[in-house]
N, C-alpha and C. Protein backbone atom coordinates (compact mmCIF):
# COMPACT_ATOMS: atom_id res chain seq x y z
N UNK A 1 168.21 185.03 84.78
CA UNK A 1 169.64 185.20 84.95
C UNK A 1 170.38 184.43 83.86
N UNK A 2 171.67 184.40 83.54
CA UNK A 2 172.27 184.10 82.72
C UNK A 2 173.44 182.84 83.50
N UNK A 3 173.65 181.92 82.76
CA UNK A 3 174.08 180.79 83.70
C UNK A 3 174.03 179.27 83.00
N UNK A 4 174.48 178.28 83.43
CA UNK A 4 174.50 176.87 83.02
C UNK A 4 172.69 176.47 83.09
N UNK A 5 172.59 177.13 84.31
CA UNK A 5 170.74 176.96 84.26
C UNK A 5 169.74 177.55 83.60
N UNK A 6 170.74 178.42 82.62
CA UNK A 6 169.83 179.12 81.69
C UNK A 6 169.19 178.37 80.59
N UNK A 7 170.39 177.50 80.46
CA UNK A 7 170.32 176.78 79.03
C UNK A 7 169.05 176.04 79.54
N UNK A 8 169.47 175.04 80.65
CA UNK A 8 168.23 174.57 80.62
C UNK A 8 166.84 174.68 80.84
N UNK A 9 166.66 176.09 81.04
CA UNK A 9 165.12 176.84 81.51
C UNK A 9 164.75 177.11 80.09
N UNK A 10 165.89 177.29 79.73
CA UNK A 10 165.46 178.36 78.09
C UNK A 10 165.26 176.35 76.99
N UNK A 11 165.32 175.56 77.32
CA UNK A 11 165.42 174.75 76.66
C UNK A 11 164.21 173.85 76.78
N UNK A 12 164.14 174.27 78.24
CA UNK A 12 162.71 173.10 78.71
C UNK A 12 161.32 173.87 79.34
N UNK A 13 161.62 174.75 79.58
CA UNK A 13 160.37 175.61 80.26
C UNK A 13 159.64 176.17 79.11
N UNK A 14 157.86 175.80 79.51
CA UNK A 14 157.48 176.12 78.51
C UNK A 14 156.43 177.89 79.04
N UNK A 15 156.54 178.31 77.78
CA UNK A 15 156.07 179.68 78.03
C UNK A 15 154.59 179.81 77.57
N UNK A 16 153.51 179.76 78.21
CA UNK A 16 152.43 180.16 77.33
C UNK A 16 151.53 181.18 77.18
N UNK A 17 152.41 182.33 78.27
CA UNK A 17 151.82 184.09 77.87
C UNK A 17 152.83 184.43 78.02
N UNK A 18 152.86 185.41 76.95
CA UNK A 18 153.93 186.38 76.93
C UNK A 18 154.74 187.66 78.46
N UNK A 19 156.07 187.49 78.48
CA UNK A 19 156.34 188.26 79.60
C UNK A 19 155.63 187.27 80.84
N UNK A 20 155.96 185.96 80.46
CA UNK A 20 156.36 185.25 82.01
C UNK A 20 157.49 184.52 82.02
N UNK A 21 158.20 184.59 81.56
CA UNK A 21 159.36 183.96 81.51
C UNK A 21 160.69 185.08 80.97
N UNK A 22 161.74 185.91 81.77
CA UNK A 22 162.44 187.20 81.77
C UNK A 22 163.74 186.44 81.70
N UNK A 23 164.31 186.70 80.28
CA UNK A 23 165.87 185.90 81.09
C UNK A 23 166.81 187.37 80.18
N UNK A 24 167.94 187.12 81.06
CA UNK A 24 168.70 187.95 80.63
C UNK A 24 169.90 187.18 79.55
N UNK A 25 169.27 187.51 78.38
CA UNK A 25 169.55 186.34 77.74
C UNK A 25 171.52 186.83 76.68
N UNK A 26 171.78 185.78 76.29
CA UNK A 26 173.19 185.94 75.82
C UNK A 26 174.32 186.00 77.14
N UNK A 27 175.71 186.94 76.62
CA UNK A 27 176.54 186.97 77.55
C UNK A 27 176.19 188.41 78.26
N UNK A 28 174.62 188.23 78.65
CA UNK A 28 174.19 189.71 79.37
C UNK A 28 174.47 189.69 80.85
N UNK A 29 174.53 190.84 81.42
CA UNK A 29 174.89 190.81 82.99
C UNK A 29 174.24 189.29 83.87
N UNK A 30 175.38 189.05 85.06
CA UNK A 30 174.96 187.82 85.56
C UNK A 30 174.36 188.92 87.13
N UNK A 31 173.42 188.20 87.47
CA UNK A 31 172.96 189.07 88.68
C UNK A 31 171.53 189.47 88.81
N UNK A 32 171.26 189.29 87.62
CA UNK A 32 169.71 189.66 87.45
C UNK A 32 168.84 188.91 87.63
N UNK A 33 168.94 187.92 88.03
CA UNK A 33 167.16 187.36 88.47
C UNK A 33 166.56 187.86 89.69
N UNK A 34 167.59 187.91 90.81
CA UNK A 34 166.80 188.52 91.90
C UNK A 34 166.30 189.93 91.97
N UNK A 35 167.33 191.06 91.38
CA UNK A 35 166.40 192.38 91.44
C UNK A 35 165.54 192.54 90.16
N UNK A 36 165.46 191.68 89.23
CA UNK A 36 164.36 191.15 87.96
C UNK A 36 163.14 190.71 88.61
N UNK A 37 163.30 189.56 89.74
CA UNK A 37 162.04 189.15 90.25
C UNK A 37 161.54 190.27 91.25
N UNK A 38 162.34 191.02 91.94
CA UNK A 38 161.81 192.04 92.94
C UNK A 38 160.91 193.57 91.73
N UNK A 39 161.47 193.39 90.69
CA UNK A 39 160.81 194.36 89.88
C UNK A 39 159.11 193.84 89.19
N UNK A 40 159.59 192.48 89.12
CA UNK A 40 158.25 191.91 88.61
C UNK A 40 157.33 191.94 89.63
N UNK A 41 157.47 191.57 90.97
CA UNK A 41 156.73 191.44 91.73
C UNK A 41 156.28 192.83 92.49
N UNK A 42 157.01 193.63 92.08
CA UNK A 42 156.21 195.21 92.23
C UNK A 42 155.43 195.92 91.48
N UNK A 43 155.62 195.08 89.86
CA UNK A 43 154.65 195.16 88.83
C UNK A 43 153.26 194.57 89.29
N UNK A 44 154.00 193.14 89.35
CA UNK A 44 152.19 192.39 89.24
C UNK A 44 152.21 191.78 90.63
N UNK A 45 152.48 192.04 91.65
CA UNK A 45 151.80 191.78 93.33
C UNK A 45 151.32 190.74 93.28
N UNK A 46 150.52 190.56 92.58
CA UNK A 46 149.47 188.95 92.74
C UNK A 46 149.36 187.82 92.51
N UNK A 47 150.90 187.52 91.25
CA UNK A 47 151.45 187.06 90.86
C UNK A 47 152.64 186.00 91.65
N UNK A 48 153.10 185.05 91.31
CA UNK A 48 153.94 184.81 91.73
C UNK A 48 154.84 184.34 91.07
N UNK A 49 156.16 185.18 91.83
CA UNK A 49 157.57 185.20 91.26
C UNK A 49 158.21 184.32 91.55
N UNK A 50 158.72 183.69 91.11
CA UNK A 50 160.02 182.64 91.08
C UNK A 50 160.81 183.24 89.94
N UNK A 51 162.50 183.58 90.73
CA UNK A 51 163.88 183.86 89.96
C UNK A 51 164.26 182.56 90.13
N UNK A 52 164.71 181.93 89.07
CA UNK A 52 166.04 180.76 89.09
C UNK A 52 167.41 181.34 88.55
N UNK A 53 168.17 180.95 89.33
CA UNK A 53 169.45 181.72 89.51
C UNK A 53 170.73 180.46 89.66
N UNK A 54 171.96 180.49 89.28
CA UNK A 54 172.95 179.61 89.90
C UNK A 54 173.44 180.47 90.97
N UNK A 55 174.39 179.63 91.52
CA UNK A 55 174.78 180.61 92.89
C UNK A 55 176.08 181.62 92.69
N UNK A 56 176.44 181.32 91.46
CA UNK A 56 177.53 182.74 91.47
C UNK A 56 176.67 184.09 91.15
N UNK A 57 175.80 183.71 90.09
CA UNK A 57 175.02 185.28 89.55
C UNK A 57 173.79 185.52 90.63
N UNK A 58 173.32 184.51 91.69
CA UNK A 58 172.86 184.87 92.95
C UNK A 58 173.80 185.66 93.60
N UNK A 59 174.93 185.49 93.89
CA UNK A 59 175.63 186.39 94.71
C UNK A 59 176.10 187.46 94.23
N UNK A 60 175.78 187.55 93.53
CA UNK A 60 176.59 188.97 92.62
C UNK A 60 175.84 190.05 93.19
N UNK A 61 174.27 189.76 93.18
CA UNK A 61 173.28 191.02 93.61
C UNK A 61 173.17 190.35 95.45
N UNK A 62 173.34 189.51 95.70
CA UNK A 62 173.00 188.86 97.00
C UNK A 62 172.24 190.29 97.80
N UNK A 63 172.65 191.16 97.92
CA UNK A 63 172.71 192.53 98.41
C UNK A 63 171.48 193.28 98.48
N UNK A 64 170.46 192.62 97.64
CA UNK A 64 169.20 192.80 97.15
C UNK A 64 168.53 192.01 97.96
N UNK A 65 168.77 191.13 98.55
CA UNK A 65 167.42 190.23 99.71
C UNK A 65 167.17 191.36 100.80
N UNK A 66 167.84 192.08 101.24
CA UNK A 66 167.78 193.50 101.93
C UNK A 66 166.52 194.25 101.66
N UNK A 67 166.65 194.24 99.94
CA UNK A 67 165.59 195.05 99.36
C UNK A 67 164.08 194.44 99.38
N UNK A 68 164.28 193.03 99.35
CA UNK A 68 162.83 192.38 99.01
C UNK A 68 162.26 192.84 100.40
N UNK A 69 163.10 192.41 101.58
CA UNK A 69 162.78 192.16 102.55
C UNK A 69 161.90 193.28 102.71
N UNK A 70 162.56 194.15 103.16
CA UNK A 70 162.18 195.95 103.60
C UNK A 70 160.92 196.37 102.70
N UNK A 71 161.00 196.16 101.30
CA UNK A 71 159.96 196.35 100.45
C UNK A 71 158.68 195.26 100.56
N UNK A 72 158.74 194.60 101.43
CA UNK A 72 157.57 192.72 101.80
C UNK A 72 157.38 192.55 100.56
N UNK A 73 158.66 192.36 99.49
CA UNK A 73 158.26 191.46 98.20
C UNK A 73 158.28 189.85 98.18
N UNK A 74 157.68 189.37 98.68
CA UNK A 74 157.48 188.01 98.57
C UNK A 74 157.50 186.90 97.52
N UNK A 75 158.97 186.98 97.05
CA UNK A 75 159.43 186.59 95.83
C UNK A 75 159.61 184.89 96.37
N UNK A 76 160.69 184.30 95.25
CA UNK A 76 160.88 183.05 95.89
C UNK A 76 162.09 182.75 94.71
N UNK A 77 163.15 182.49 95.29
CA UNK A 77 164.41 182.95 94.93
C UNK A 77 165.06 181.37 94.68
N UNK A 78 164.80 180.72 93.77
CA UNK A 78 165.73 179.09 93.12
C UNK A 78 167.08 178.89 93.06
N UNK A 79 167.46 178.88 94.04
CA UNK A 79 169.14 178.77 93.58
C UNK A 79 170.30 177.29 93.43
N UNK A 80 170.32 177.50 92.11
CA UNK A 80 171.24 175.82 91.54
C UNK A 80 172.52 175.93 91.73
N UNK A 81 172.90 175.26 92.91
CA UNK A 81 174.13 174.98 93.69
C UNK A 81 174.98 174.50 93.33
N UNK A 82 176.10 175.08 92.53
CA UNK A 82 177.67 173.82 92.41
C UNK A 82 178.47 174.45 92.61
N UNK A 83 178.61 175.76 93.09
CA UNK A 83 180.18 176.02 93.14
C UNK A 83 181.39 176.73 92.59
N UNK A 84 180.32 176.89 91.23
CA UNK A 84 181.21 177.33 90.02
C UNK A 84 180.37 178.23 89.69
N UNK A 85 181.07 178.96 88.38
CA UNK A 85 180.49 179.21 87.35
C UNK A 85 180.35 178.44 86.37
N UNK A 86 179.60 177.75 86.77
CA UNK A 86 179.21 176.29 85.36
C UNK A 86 179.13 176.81 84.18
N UNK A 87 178.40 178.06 83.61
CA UNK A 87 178.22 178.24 81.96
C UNK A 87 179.49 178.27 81.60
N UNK A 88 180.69 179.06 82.07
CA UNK A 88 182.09 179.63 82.03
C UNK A 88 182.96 178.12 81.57
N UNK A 89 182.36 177.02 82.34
CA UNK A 89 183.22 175.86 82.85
C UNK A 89 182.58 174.94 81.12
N UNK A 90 181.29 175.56 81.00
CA UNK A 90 180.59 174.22 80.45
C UNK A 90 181.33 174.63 78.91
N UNK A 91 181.22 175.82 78.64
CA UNK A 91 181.84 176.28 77.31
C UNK A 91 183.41 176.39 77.21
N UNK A 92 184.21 176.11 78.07
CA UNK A 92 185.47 175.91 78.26
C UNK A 92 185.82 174.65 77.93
N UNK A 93 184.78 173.57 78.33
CA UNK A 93 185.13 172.00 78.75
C UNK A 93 184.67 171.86 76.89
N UNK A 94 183.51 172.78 76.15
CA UNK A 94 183.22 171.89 75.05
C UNK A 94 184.50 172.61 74.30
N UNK A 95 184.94 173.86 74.23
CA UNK A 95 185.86 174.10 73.15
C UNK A 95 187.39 173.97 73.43
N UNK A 96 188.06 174.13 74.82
CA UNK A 96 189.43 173.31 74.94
C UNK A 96 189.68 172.14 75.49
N UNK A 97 188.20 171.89 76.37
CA UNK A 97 188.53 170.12 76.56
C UNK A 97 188.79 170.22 78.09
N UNK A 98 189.17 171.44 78.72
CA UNK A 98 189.18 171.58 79.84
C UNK A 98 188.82 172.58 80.52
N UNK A 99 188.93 173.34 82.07
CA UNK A 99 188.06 174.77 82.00
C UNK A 99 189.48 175.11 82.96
N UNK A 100 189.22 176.36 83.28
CA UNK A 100 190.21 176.98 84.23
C UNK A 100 189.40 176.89 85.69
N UNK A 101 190.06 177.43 86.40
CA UNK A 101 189.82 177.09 88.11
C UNK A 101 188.27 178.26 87.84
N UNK A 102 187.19 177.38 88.12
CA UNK A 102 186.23 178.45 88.27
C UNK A 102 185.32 178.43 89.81
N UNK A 103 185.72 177.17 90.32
CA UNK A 103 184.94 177.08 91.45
C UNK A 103 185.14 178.31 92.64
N UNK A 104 184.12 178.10 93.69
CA UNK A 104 184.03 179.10 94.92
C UNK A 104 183.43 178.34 95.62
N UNK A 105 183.82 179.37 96.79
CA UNK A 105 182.77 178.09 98.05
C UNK A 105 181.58 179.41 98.30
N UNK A 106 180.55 178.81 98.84
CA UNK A 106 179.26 179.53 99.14
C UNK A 106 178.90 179.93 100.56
N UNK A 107 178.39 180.64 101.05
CA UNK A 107 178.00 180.70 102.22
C UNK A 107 177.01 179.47 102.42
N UNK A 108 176.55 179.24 103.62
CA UNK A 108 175.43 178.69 104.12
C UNK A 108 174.50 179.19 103.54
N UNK A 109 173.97 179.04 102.57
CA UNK A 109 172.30 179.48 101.85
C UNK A 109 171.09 179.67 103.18
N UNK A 110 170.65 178.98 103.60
CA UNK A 110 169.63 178.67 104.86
C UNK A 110 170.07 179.88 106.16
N UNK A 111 171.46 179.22 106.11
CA UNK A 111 171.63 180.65 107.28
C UNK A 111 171.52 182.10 106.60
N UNK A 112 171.97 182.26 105.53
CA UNK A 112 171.92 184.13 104.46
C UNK A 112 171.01 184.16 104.38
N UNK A 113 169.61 183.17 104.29
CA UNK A 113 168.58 183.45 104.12
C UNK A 113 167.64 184.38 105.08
N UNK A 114 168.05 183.50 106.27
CA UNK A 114 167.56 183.84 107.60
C UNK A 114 168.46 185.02 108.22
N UNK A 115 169.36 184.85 107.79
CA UNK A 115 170.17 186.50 108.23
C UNK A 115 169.55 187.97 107.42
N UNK A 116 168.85 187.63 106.42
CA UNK A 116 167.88 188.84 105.81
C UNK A 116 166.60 188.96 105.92
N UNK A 117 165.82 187.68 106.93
CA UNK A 117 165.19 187.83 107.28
C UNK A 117 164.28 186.81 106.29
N UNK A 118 164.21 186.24 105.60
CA UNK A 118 163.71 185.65 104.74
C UNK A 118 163.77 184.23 105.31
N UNK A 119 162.89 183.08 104.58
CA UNK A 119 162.68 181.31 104.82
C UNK A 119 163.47 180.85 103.88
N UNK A 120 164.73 179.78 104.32
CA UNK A 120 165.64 178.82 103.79
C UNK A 120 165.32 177.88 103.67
N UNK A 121 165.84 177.29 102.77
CA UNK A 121 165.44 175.93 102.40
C UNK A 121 166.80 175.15 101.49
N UNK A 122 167.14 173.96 102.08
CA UNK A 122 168.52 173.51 101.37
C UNK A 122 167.46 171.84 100.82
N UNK A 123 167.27 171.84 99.80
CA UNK A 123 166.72 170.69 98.94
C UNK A 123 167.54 169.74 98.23
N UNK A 124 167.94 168.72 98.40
CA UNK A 124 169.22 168.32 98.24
C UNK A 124 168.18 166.54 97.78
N UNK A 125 166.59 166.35 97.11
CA UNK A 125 165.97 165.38 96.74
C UNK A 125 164.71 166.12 96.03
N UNK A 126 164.90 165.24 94.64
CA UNK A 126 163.84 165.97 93.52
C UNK A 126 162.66 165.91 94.25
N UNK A 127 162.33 164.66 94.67
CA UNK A 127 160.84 164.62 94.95
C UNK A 127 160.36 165.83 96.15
N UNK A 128 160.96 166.55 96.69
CA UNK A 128 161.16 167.74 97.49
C UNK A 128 160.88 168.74 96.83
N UNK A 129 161.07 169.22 95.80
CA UNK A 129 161.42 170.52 95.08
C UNK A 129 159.93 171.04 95.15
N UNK A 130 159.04 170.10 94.62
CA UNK A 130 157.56 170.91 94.32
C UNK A 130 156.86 171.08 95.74
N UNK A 131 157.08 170.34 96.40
CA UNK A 131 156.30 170.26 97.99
C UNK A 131 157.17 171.83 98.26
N UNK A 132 158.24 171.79 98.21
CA UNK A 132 158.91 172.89 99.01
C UNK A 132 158.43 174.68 98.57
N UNK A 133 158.39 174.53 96.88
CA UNK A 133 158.12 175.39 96.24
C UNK A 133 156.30 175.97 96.73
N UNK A 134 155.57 175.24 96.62
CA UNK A 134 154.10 175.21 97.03
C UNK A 134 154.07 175.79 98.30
N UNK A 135 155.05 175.32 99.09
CA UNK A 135 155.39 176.11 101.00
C UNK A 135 155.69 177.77 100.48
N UNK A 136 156.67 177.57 99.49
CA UNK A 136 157.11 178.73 99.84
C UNK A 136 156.27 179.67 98.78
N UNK A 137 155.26 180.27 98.52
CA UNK A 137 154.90 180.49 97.47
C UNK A 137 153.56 180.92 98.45
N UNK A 138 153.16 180.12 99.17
CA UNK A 138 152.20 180.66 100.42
C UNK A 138 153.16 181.39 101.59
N UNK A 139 154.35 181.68 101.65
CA UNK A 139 155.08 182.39 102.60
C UNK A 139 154.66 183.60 103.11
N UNK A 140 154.93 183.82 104.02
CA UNK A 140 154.54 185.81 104.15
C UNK A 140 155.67 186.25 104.28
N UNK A 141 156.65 185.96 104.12
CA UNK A 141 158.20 186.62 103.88
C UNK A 141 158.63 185.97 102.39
N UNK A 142 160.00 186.95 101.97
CA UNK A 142 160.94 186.51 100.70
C UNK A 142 161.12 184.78 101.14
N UNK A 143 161.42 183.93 100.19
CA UNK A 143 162.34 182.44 100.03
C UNK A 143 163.61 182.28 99.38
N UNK A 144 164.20 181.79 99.74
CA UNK A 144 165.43 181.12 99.24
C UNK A 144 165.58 179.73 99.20
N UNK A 145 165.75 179.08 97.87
CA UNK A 145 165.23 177.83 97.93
C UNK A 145 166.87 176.85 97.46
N UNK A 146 167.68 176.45 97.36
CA UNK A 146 168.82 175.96 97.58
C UNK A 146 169.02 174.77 96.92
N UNK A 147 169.44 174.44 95.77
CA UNK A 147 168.98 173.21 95.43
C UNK A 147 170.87 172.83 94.77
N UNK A 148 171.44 171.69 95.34
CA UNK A 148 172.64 171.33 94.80
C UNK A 148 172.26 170.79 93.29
N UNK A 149 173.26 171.24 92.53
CA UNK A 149 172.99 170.43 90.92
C UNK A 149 174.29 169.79 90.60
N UNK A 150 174.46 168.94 89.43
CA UNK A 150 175.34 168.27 89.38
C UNK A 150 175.39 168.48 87.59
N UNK A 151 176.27 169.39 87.57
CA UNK A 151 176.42 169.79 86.01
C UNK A 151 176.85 168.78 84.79
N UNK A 152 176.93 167.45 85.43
CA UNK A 152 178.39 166.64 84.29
C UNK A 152 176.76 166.24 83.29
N UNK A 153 175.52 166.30 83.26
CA UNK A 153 174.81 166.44 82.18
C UNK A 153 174.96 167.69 80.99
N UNK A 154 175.36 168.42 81.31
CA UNK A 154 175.94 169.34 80.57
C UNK A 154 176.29 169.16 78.99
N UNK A 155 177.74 168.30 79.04
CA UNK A 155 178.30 167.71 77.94
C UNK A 155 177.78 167.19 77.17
N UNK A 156 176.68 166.09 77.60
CA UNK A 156 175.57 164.97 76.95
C UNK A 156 174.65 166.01 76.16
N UNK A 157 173.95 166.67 77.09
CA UNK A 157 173.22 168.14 76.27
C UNK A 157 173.79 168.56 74.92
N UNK A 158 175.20 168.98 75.19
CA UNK A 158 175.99 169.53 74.22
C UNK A 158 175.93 168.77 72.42
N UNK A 159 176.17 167.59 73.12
CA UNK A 159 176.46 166.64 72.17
C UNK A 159 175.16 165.62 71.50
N UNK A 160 174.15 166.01 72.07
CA UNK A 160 172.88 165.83 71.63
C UNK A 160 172.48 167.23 70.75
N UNK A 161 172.87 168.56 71.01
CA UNK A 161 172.46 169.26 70.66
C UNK A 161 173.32 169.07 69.09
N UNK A 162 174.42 169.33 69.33
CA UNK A 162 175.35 168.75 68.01
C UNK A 162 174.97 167.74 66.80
N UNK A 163 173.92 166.78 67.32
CA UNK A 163 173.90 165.62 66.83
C UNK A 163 173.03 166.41 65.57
């Protein structure tokens, strides 16, 4: 997906076969990791999918956990929680210094999860993330994994990258 969390997947994740790592890269549609991971995982079944997503371009397709479900794609769905559209905010804040109103409020993640039938999970402590991921990854249903982020590293990024 395309997002504040892009930068940092595309910055730190390392790739070492080709076509495991799908981003929809540039100012390309926001929305695509989840019916991206439901396509991968109808490709390669045996595999396991993890989409990382922020929660605005999660909700854009939200509409698609319907699909995993019904189809038993047993994906596992990362979603980095703030509120906003952070990429929108982060490139606003480096070139006028400030951003426009970008925030939203979210549903209950854990409950949407479980309302499509899928396992929630609200992770809100690093040392959590891999224990949780390992659960859900042995699931026999879709995951939704919920993780609050705190974007003000952003800027520092920026300005390291600058340096």
């Amino acid at each position: 997906d395309v997002g504040a969390h892009k930068m940092w997947i595309a910055r730190y994740y390392q790739c070492v076969e080709p076509n495991t790592c799908l981003i929809s890269n540039g100012f390309c549609t926001m929305g695509f990791a989840l019916p991206g991971a439901i396509g991968a995982k109808l490709t390669y079944p045996d595999r396991n999918v993890l989409a990382i997503c922020g929660d605005g371009g999660f909700l854009m397709n939200v509409q698609e956990m319907e699909t995993a479900k019904r189809l038993k794609v047993n994906i596992v769905v990362l979603v980095w929680v703030d509120q906003a559209y952070g990429l929108i905010a982060w490139k606003q804040e480096t070139q006028f210094g400030r951003h426009t109103p970008l925030e939203f409020t979210n549903p209950d993640m854990v409950k949407l999860a479980e309302s499509y039938g899928w396992e929630g999970y609200f992770v809100d402590k690093s040392n959590d993330v891999l224990p949780t991921l390992e659960r859900a990854f042995k699931a026999d249903s879709p995951v939704l994994i919920a993780v609050p982020i705190d974007y003000r590293e952003n800027q520092l990024l920026t300005k390291r990258l600058g340096e």
